[in-house]
N, C-alpha and C. Protein backbone atom coordinates (compact mmCIF):
# COMPACT_ATOMS: atom_id res chain seq x y z
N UNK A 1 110.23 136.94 55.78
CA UNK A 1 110.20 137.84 56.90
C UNK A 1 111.56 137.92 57.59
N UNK A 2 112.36 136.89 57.78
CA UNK A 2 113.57 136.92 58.25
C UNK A 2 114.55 137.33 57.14
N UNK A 3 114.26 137.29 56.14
CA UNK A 3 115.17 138.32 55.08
C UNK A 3 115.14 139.76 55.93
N UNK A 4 113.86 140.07 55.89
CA UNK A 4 113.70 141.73 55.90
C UNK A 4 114.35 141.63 57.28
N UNK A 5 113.83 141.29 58.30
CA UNK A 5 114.64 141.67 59.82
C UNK A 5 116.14 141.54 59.43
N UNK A 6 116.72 140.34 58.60
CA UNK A 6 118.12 140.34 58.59
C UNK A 6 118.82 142.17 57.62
N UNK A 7 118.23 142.31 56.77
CA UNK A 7 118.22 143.18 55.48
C UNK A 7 118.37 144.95 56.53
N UNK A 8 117.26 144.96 58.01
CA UNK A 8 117.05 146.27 58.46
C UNK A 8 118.05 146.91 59.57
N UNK A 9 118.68 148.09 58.87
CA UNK A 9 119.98 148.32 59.78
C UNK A 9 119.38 148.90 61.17
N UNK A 10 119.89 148.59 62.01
CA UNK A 10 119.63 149.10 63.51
C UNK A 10 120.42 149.10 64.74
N UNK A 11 120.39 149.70 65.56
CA UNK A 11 121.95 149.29 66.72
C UNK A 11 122.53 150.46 66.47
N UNK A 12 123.98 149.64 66.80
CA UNK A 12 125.31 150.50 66.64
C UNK A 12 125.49 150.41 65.13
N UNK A 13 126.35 151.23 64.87
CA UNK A 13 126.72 151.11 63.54
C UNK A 13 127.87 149.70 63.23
N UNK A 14 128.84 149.58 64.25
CA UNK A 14 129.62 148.77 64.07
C UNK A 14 129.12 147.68 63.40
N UNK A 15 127.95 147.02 64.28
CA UNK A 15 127.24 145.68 64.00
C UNK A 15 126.70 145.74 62.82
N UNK A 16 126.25 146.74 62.11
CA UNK A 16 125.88 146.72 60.54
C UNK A 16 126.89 146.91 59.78
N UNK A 17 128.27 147.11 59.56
CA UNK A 17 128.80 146.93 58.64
C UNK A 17 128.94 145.86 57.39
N UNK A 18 128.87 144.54 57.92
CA UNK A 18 128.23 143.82 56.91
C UNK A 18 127.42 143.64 56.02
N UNK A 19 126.12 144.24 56.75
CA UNK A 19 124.95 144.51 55.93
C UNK A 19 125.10 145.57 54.92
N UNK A 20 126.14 146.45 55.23
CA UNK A 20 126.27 147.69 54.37
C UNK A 20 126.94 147.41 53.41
N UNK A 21 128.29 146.04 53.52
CA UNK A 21 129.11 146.38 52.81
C UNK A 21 128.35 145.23 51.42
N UNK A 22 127.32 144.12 51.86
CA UNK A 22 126.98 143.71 51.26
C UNK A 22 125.41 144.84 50.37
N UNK A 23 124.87 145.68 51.03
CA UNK A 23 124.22 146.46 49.75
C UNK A 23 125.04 147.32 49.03
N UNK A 24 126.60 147.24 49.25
CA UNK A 24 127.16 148.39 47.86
C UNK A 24 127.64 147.10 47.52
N UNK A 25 127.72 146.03 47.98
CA UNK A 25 128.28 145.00 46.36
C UNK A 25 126.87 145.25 45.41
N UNK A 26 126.24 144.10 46.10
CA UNK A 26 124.78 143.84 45.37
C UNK A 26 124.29 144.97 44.60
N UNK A 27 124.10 146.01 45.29
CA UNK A 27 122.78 146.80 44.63
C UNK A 27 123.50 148.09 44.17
N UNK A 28 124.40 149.00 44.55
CA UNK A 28 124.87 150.05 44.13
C UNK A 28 126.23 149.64 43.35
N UNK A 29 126.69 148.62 43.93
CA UNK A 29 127.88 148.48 42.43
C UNK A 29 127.50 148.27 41.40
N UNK A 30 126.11 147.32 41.09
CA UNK A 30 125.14 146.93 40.09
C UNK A 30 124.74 148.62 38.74
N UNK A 31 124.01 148.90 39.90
CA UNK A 31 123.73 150.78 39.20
C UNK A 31 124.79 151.52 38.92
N UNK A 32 126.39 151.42 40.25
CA UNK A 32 127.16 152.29 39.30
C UNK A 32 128.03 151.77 38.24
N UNK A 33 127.83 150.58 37.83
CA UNK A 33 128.72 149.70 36.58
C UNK A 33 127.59 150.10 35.45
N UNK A 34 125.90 150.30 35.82
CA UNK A 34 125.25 149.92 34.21
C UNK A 34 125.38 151.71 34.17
N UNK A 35 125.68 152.96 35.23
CA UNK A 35 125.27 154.13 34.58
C UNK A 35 126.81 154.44 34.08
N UNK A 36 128.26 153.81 34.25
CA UNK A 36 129.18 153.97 33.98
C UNK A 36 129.54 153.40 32.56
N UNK A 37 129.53 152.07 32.44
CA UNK A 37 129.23 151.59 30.99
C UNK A 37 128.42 150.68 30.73
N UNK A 38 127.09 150.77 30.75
CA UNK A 38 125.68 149.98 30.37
C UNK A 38 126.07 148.22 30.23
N UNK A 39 126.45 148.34 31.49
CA UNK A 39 126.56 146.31 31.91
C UNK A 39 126.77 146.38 32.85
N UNK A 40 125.49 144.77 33.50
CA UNK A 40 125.29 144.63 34.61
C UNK A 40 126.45 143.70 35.31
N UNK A 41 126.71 143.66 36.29
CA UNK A 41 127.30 142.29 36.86
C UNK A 41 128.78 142.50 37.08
N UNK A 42 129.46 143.27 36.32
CA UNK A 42 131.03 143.16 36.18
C UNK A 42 131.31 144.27 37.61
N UNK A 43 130.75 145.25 37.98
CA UNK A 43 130.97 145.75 39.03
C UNK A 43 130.88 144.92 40.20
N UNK A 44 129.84 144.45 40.14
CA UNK A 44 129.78 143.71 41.69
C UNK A 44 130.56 142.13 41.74
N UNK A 45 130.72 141.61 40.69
CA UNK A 45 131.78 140.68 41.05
C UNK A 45 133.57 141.18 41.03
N UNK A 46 133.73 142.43 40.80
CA UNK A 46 134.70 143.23 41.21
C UNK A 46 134.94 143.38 42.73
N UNK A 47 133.38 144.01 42.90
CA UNK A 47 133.33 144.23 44.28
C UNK A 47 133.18 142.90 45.36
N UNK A 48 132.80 141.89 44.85
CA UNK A 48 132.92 140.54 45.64
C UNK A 48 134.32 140.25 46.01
N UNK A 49 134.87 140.44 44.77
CA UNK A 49 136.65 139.97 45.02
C UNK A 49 137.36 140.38 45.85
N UNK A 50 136.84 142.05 45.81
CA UNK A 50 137.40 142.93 46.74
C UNK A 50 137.38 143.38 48.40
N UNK A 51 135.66 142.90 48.34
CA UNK A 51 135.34 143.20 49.50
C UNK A 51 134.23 142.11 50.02
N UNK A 52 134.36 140.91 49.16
CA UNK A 52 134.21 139.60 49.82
C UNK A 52 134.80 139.63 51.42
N UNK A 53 136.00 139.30 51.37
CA UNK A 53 136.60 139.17 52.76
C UNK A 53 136.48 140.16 53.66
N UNK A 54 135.93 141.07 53.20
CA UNK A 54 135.79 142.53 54.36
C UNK A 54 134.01 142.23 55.02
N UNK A 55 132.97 141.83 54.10
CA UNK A 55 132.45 141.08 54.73
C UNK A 55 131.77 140.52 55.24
N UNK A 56 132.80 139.31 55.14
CA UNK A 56 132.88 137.76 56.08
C UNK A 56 133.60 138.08 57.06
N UNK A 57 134.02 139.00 57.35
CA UNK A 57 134.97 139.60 58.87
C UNK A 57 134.03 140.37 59.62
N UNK A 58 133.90 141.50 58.85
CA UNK A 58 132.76 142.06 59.70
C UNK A 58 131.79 141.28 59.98
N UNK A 59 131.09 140.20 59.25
CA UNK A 59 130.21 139.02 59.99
C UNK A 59 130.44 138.22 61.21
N UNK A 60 132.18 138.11 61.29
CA UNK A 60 132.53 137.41 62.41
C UNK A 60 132.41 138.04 63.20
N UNK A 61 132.76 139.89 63.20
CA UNK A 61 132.95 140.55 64.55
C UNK A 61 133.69 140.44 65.55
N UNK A 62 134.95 139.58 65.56
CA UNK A 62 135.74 140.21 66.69
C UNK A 62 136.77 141.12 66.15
N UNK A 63 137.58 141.64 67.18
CA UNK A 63 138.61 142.44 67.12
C UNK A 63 139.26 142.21 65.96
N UNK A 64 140.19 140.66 66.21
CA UNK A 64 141.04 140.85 65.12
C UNK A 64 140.39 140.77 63.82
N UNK A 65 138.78 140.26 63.58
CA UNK A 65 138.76 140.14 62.20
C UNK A 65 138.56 142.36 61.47
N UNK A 66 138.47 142.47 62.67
CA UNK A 66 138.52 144.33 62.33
C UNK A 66 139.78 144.53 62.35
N UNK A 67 140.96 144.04 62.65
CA UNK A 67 142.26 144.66 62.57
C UNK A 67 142.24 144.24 60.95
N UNK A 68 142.11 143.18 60.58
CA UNK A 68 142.50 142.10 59.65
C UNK A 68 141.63 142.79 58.68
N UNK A 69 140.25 143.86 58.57
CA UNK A 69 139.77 144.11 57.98
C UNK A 69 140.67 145.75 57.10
N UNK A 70 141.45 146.29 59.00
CA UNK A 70 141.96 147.66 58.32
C UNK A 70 143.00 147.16 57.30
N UNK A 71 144.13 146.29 57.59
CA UNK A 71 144.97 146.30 57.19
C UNK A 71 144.74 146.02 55.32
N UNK A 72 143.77 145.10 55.12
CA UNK A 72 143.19 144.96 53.94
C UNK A 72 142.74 145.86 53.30
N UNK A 73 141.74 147.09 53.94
CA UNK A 73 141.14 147.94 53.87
C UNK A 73 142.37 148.94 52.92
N UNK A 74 143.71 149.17 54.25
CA UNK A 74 144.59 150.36 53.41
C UNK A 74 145.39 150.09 52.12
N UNK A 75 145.50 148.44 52.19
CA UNK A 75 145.71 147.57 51.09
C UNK A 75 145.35 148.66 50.18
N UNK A 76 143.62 148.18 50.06
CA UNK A 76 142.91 148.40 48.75
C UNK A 76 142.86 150.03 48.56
N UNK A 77 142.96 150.78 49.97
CA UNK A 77 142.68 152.05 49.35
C UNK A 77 144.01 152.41 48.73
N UNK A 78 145.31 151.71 49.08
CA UNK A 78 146.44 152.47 48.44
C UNK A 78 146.51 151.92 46.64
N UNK A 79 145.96 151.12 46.61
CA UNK A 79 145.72 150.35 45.56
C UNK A 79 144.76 151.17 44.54
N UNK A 80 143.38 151.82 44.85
CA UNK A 80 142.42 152.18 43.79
C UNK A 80 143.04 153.84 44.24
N UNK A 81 143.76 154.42 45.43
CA UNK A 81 144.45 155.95 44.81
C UNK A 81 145.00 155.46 43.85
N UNK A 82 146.29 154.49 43.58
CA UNK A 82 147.00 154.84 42.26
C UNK A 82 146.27 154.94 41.11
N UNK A 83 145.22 153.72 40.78
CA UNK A 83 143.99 153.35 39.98
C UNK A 83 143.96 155.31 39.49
N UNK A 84 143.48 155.71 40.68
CA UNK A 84 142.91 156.85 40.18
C UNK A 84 143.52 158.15 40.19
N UNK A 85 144.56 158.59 40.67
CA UNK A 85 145.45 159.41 40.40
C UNK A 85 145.76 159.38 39.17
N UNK A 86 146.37 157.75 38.73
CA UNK A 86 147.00 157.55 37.43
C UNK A 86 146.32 157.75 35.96
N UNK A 87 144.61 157.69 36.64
CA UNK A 87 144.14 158.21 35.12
C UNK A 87 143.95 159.73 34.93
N UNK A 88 143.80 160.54 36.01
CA UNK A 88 143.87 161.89 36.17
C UNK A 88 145.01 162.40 35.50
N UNK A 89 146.58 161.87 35.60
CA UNK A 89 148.02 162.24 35.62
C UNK A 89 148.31 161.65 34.15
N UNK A 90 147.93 160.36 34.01
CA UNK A 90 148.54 160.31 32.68
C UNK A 90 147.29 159.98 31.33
N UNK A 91 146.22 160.23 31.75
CA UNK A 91 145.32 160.28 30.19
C UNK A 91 144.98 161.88 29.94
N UNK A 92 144.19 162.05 28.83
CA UNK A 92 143.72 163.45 28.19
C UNK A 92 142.33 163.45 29.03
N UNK A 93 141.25 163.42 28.24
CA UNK A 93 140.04 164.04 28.28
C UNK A 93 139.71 162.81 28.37
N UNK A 94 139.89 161.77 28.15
CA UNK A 94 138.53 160.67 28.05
C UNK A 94 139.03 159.47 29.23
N UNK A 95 140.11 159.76 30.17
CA UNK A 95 140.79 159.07 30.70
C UNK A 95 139.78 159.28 32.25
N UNK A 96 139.93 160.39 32.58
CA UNK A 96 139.27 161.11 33.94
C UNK A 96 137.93 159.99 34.06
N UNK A 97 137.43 159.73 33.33
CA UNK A 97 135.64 159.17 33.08
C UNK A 97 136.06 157.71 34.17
N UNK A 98 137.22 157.12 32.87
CA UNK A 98 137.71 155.41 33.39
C UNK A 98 138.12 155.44 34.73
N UNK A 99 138.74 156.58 35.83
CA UNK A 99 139.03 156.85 36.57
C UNK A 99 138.23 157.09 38.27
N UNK A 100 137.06 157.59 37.47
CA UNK A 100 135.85 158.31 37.92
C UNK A 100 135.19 156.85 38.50
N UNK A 101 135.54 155.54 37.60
CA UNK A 101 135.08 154.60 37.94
C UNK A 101 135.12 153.81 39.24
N UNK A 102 136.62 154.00 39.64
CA UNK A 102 136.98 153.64 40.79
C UNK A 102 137.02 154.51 42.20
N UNK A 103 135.80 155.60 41.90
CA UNK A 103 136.03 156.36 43.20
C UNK A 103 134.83 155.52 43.80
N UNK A 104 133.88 154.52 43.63
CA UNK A 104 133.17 154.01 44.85
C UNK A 104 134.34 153.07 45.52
N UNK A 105 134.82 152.29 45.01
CA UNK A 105 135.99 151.14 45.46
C UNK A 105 136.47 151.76 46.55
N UNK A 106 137.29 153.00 46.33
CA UNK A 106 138.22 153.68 46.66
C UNK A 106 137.60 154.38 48.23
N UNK A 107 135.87 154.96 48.36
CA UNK A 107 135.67 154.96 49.29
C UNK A 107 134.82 154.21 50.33
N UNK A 108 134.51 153.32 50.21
CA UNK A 108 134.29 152.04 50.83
C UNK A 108 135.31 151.37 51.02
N UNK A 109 136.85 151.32 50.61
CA UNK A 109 137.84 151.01 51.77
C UNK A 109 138.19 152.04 52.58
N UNK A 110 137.89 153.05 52.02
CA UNK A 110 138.07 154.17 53.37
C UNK A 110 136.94 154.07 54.04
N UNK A 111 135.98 153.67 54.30
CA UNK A 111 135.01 153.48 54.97
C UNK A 111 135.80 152.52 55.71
N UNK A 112 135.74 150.86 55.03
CA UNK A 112 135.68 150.54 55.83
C UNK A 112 137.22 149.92 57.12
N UNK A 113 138.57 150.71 55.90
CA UNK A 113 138.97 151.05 57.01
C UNK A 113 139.11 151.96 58.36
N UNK A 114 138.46 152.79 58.69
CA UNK A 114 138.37 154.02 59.05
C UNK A 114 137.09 153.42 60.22
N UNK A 115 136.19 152.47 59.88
CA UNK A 115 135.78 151.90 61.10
C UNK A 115 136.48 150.67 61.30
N UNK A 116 137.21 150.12 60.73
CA UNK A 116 137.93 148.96 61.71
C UNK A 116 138.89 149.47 62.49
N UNK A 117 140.11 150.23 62.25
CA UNK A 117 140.95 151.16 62.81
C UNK A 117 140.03 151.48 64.11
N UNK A 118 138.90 152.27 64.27
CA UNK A 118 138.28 152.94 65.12
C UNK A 118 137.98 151.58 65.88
N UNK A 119 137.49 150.54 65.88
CA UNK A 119 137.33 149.58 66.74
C UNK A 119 138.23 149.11 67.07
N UNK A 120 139.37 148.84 66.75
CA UNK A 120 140.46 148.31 67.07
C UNK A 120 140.82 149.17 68.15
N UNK A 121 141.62 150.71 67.79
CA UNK A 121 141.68 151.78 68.70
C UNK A 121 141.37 152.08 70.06
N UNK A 122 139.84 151.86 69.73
CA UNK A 122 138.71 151.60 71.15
C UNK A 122 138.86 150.53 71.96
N UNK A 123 139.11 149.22 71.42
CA UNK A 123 139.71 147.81 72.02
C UNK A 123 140.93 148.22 72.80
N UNK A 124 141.76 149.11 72.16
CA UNK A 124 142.99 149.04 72.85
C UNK A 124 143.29 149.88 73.70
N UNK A 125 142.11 150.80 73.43
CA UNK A 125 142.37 151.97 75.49
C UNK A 125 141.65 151.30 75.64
N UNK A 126 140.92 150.49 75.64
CA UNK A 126 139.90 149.91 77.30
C UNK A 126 140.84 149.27 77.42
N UNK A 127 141.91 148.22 76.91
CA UNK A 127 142.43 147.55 76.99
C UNK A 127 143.60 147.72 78.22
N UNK A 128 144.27 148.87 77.75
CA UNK A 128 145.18 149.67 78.55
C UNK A 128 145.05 150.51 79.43
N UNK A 129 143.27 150.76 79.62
CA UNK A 129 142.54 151.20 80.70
C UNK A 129 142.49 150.13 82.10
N UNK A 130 142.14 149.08 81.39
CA UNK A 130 141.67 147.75 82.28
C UNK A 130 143.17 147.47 83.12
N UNK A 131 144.15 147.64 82.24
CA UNK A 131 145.77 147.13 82.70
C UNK A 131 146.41 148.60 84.28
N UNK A 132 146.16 149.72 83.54
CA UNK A 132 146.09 150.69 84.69
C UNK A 132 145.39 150.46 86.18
């Protein structure tokens, strides 16, 4: 029973990011690795590596572990654009597919930089609100 209460998103959104970022490891990296090439497991321990530390930050919830999350965040998204530009730019016809692979990666660090940025942001006019 405390699975499911832990498992059910509710609130703000902020406070569920964890929970979210842990059902696209687990369960949708799982489905998009076996409908991409029919094996289980290699996606989501991809996605552990990757977005392990994104999170265990968002679990902590303060500020800096959301700064600490963007900066990682643009890391990885500048990281899976090249991934995927580069198979668009330099393969034929069968390259685009291998490519195609890395567009969940690619937007789940834009996710989840795009809400750490935004919390951070928000921290820092109240911040400079409070100082006025």
């Amino acid at each position: 029973m405390k699975v499911i209460k832990f498992i059910k998103i509710y609130g703000r959104f902020e406070k569920n990011l964890a929970k979210i970022n842990l059902f696209f490891i687990f369960i949708f990296l799982n489905l998009w690795d076996y409908l991409i090439s029919r094996e289980f497991f290699n996606g989501m321990i991809l996605g552990l590596v990757m977005f392990g530390p994104a999170v265990f930050l968002w679990f902590v919830g303060t500020v800096r572990a959301a700064a600490l999350v963007t900066l990682v965040s643009i890391f990885e998204f500048g990281v899976m654009t090249v991934f995927v530009l580069e198979g668009f730019e330099l393969g034929g016809a069968a390259t685009p597919l291998k490519s195609i692979f890395w567009l969940p990666y690619l937007l789940m660090a834009a996710v989840n930089g795009f809400w750490g940025l935004k919390i951070y942001s928000d921290y820092r006019e109240k911040k400079v609100k409070v100082r006025s």
